[in-house]
Protein backbone atom coordinates (compact mmCIF):
# COMPACT_ATOMS: atom_id res chain seq x y z
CA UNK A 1 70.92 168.66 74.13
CA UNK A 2 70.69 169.99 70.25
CA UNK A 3 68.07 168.23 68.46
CA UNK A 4 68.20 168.77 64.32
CA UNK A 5 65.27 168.19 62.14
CA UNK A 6 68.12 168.13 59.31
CA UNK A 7 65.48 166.89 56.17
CA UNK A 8 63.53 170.62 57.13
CA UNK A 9 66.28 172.41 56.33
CA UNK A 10 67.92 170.49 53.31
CA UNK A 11 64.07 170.68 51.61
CA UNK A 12 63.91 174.27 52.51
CA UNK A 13 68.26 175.06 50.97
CA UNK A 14 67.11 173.01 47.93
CA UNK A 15 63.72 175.32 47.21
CA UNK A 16 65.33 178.82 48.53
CA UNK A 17 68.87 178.35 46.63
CA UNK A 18 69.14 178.32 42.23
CA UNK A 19 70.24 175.11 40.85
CA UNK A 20 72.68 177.07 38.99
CA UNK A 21 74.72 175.71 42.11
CA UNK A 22 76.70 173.17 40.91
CA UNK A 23 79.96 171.54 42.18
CA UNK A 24 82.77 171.52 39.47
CA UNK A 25 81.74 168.22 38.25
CA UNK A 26 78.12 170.37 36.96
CA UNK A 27 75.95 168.50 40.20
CA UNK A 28 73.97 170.33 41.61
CA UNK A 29 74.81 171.39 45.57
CA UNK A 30 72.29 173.64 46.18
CA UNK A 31 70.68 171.91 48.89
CA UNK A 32 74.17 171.37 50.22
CA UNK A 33 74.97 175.14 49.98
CA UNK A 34 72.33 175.77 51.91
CA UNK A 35 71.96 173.25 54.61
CA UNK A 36 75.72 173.90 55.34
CA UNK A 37 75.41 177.48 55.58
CA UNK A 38 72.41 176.84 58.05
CA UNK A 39 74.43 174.19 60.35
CA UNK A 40 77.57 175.95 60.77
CA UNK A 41 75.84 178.56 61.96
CA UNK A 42 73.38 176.86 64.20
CA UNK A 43 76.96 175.13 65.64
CA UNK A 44 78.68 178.49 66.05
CA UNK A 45 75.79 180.10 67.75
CA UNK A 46 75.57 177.04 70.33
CA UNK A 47 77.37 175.31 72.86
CA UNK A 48 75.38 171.83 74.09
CA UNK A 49 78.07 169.22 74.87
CA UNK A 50 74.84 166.95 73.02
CA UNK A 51 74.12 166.96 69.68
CA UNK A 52 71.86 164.90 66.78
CA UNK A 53 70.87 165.61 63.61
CA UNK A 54 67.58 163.00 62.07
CA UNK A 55 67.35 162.45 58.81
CA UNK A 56 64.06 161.02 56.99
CA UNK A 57 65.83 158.19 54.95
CA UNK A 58 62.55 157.56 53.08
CA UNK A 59 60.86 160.18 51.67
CA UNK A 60 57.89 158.37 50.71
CA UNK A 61 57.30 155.82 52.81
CA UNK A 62 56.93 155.18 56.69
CA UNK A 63 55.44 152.70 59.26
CA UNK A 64 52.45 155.61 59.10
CA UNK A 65 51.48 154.45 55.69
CA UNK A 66 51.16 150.45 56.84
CA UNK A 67 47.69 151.79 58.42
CA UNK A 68 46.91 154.64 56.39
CA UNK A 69 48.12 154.43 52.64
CA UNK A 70 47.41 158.54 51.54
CA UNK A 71 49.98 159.50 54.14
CA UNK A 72 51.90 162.09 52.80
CA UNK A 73 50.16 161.19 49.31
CA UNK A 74 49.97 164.98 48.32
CA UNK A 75 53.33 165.31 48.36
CA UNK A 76 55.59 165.53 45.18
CA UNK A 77 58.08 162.77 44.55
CA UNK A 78 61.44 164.37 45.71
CA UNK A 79 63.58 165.18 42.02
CA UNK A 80 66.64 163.24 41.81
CA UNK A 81 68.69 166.46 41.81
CA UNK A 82 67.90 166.82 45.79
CA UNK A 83 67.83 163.23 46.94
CA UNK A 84 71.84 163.04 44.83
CA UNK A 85 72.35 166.04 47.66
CA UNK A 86 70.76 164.48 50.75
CA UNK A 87 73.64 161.87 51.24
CA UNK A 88 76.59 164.41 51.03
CA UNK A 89 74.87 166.70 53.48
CA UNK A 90 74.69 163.70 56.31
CA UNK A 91 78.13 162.82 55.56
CA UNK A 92 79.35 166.47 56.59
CA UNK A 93 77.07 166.66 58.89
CA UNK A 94 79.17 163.56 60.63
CA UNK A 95 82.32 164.83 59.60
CA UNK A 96 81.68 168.30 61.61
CA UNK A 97 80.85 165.80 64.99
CA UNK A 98 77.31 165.62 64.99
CA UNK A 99 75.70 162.51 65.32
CA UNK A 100 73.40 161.55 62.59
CA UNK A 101 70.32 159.29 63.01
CA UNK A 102 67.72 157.25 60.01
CA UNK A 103 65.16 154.72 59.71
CA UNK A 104 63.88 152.59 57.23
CA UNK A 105 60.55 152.55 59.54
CA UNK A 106 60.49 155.86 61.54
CA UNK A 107 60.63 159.70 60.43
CA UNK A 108 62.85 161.97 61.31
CA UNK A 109 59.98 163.85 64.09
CA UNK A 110 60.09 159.91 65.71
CA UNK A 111 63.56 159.71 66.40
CA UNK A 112 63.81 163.09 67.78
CA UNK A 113 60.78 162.67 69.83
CA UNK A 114 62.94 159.12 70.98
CA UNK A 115 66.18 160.90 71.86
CA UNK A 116 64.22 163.91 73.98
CA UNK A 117 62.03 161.07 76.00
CA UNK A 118 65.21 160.03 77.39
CA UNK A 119 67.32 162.96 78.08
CA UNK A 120 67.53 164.11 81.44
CA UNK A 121 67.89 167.74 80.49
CA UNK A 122 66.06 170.32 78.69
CA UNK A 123 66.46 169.97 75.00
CA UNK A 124 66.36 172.55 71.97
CA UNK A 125 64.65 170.98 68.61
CA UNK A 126 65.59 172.40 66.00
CA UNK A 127 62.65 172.19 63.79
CA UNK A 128 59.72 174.26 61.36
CA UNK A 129 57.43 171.00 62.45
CA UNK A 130 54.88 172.37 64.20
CA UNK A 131 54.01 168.02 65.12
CA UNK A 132 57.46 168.10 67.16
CA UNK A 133 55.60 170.22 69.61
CA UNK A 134 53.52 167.75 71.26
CA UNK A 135 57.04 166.56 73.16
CA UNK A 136 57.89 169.87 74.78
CA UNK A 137 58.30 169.55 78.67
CA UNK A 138 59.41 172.24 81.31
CA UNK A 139 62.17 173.63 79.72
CA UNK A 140 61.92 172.39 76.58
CA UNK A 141 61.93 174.77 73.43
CA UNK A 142 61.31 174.50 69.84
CA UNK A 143 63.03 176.43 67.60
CA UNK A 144 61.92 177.53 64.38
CA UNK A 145 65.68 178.48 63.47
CA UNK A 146 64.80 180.04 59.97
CA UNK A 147 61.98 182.46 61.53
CA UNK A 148 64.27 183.34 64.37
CA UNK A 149 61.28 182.07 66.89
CA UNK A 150 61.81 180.01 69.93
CA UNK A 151 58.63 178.46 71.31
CA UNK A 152 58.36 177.15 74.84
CA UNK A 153 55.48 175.27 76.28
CA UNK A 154 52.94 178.56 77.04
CA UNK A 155 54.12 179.77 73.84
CA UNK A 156 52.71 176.59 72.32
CA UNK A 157 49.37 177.25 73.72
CA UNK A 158 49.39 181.00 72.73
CA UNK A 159 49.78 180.22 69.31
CA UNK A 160 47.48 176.89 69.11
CA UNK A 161 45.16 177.28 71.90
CA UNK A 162 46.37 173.74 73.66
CA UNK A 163 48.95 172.67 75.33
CA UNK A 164 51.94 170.70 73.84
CA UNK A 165 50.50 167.01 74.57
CA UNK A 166 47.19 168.10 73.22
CA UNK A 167 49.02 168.66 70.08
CA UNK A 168 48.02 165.38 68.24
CA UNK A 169 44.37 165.65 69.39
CA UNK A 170 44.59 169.09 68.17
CA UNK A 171 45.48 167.77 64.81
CA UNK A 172 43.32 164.55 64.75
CA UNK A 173 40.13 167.70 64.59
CA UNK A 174 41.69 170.17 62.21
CA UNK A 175 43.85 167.79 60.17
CA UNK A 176 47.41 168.33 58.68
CA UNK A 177 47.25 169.05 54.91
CA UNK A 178 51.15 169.02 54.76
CA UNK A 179 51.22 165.54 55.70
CA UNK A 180 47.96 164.51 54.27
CA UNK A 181 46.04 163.82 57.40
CA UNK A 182 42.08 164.09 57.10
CA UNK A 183 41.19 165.66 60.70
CA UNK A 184 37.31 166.63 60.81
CA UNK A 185 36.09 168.19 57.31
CA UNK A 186 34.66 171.62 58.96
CA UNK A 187 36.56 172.44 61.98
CA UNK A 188 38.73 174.73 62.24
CA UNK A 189 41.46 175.99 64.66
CA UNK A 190 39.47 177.91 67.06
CA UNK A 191 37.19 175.51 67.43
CA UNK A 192 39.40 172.37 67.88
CA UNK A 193 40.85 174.73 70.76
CA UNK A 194 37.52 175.94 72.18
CA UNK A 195 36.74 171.87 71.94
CA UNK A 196 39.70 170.71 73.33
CA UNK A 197 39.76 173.46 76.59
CA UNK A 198 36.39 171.95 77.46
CA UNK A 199 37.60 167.72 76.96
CA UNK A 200 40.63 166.54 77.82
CA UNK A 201 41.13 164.63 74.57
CA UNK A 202 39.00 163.39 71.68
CA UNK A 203 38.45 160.05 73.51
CA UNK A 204 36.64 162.05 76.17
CA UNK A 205 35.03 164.44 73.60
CA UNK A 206 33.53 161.32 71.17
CA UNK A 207 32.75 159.63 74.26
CA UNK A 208 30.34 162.24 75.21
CA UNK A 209 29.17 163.73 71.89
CA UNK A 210 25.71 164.91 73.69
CA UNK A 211 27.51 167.58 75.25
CA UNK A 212 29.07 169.14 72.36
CA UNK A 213 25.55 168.88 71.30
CA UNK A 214 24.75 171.72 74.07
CA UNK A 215 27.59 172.91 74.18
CA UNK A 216 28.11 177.07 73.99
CA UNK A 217 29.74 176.94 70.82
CA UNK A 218 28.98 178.07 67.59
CA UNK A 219 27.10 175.79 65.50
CA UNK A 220 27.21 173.43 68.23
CA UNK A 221 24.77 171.24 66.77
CA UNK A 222 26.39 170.44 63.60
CA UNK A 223 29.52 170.06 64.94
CA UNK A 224 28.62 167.27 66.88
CA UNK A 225 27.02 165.15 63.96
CA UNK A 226 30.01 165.84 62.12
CA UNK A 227 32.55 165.01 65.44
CA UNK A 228 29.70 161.58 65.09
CA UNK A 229 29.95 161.13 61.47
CA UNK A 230 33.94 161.18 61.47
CA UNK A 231 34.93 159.83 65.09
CA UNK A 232 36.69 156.60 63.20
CA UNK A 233 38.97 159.27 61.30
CA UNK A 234 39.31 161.49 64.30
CA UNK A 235 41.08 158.66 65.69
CA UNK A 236 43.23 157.45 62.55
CA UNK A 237 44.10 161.39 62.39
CA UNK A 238 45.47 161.69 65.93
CA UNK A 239 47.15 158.35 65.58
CA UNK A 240 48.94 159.41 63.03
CA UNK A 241 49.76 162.88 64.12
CA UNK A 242 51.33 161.04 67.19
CA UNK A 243 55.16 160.79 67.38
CA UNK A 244 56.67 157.41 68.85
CA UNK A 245 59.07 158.05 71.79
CA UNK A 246 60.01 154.47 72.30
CA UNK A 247 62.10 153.34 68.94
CA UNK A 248 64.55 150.62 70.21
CA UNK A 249 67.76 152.36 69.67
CA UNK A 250 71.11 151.24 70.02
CA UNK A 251 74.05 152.39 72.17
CA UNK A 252 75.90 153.57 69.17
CA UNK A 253 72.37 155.87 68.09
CA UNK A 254 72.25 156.77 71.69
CA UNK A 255 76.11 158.55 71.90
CA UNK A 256 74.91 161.89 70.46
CA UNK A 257 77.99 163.33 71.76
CA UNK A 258 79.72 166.59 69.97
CA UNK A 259 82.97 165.60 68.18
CA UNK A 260 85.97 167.79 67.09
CA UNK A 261 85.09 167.92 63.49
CA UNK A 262 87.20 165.64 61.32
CA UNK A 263 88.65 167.96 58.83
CA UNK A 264 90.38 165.32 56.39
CA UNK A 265 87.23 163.90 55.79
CA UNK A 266 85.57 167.12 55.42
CA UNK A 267 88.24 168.24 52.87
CA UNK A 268 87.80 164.35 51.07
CA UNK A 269 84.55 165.09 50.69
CA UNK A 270 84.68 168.86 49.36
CA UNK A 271 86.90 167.26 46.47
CA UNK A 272 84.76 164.45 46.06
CA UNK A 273 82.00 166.69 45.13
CA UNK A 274 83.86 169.59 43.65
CA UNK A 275 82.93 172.24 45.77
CA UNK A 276 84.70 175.63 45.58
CA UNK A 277 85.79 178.05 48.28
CA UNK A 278 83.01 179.66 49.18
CA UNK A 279 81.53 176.37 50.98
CA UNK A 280 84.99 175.34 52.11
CA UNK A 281 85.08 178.26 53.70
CA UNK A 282 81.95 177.71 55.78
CA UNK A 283 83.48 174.68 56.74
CA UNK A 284 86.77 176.06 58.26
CA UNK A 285 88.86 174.79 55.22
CA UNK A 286 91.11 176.47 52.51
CA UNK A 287 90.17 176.90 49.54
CA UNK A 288 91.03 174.05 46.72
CA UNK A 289 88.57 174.81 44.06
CA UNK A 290 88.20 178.13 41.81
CA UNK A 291 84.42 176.50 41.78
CA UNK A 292 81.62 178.22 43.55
């Protein structure tokens, strides 16, 4: 099974690629340049019989911010020139027979994280994320596609010091300032790990805060006040750091089969758009454009 973070990788086309991009029409396809060039590949290179692709269908807004409003907060407001792209690359995404999934409610890490609980083989996310590693199991590996690295579990906890499901206590101490969460103000990665090899998770850490107290760490005493004064967002930071594995999803969202891709509607949408021969190309179609 072939999980896609797709949003990563439309954000990153749409930053990486000019906007001097345009279909024949003068929109911009950038992002779509991109993210295409990045999926074909990622298809050619692989062979699961299983493949999704989740998309964040808001931007600005998910069940995360009912209980914490500044989620995400830092974050710019999208421009208009990327979300006009974000539609066109789900529809090819369909049209080369991978499954697509969005919510209203849930990001793109949740439905991902939903999909992998229930698979009863190894999976392959495809993701930057570092959050989607809290779901890796035996055999599981995340793949930072762009970076060419493939991280399995004890590669998890070579890089961050814990293992994957000590990821969200991991980031409820040193926050997340991509996605705006608070953490602890003064601890850092080392010693969130260092913290986290001696509890088993921040309920047992705030639950004894005496023995970080005496504790052979560094500044042990003033990390416990501060683990005191900030338990409340300790908690609100792993909460949110927390992918759901449950979403109710339908049969239809479940059949994440790979489909012969439908090249009439890839070709109806290339003219649709106006885009030239270059992306046709990439998409195993003949040129109709003298556009880029």
């Amino acid at each position: 099974m072939l999980l896609i973070d797709a949003s990563v990788y439309i954000f990153r086309a749409f930053h990486a690629l000019p906007d001097s991009i345009t279909g024949a029409d003068g929109r911009p396809l950038n992002a779509v340049h991109g993210y295409v060039g990045f999926l074909t590949a990622l298809l050619a290179a692989t062979d699961e019989a299983y493949v999704a692709a989740a998309f964040d269908e808001s931007l600005t807004h998910s069940f995360r911010n009912e209980f914490f409003a500044d989620y995400k907060a830092n974050r710019e407001q999208p421009p208009a020139e990327l979300v006009s792209q974000i539609g066109v690359c789900r529809a090819i995404t369909e049209a080369l027979g991978v499954a697509t999934l969005s919510s209203p409610r849930y990001e793109a890490d949740d439905l991902i994280a939903t999909l992998a609980a229930a698979a009863d083989e190894p999976v392959t996310v495809v993701t930057s994320d570092k959050d989607l590693a809290q779901i890796l199991g035996p055999g599981d590996i995340l793949w930072d596609y762009a970076r060419e690295t493939r991280y399995d579990a004890s590669a998890v906890r070579a890089r961050f010091g814990v293992a994957p499901a000590a990821i969200p206590d991991y980031l409820a101490l040193v926050g997340d300032t991509v996605d705006n969460i608070p953490g602890v103000p003064g601890i850092g990665a080392k010693t969130a790990a260092a913290l986290l090899s001696r509890f088993a998770d921040i309920d047992t850490l705030l639950a004894d805060i005496d023995a970080v107290r005496v504790a052979d760490l560094r500044g042990a005493k003033s990390l416990a006040t501060r683990l005191k004064a900030h338990a409340d967002q300790a908690r609100l930071s792993r909460r949110l750091a927390t992918v759901v594995r449950d979403i109710a999803l339908d049969a239809a969202q479940r059949d994440i089969a790979r489909r012969v891709p439908d090249t009439a509607r890839l070709q109806q949408l290339c003219n649709e758009h106006g885009v030239g021969p270059r992306l046709r190309g990439q998409l195993g179609l003949e040129a109709e454009s003298e556009t880029i």
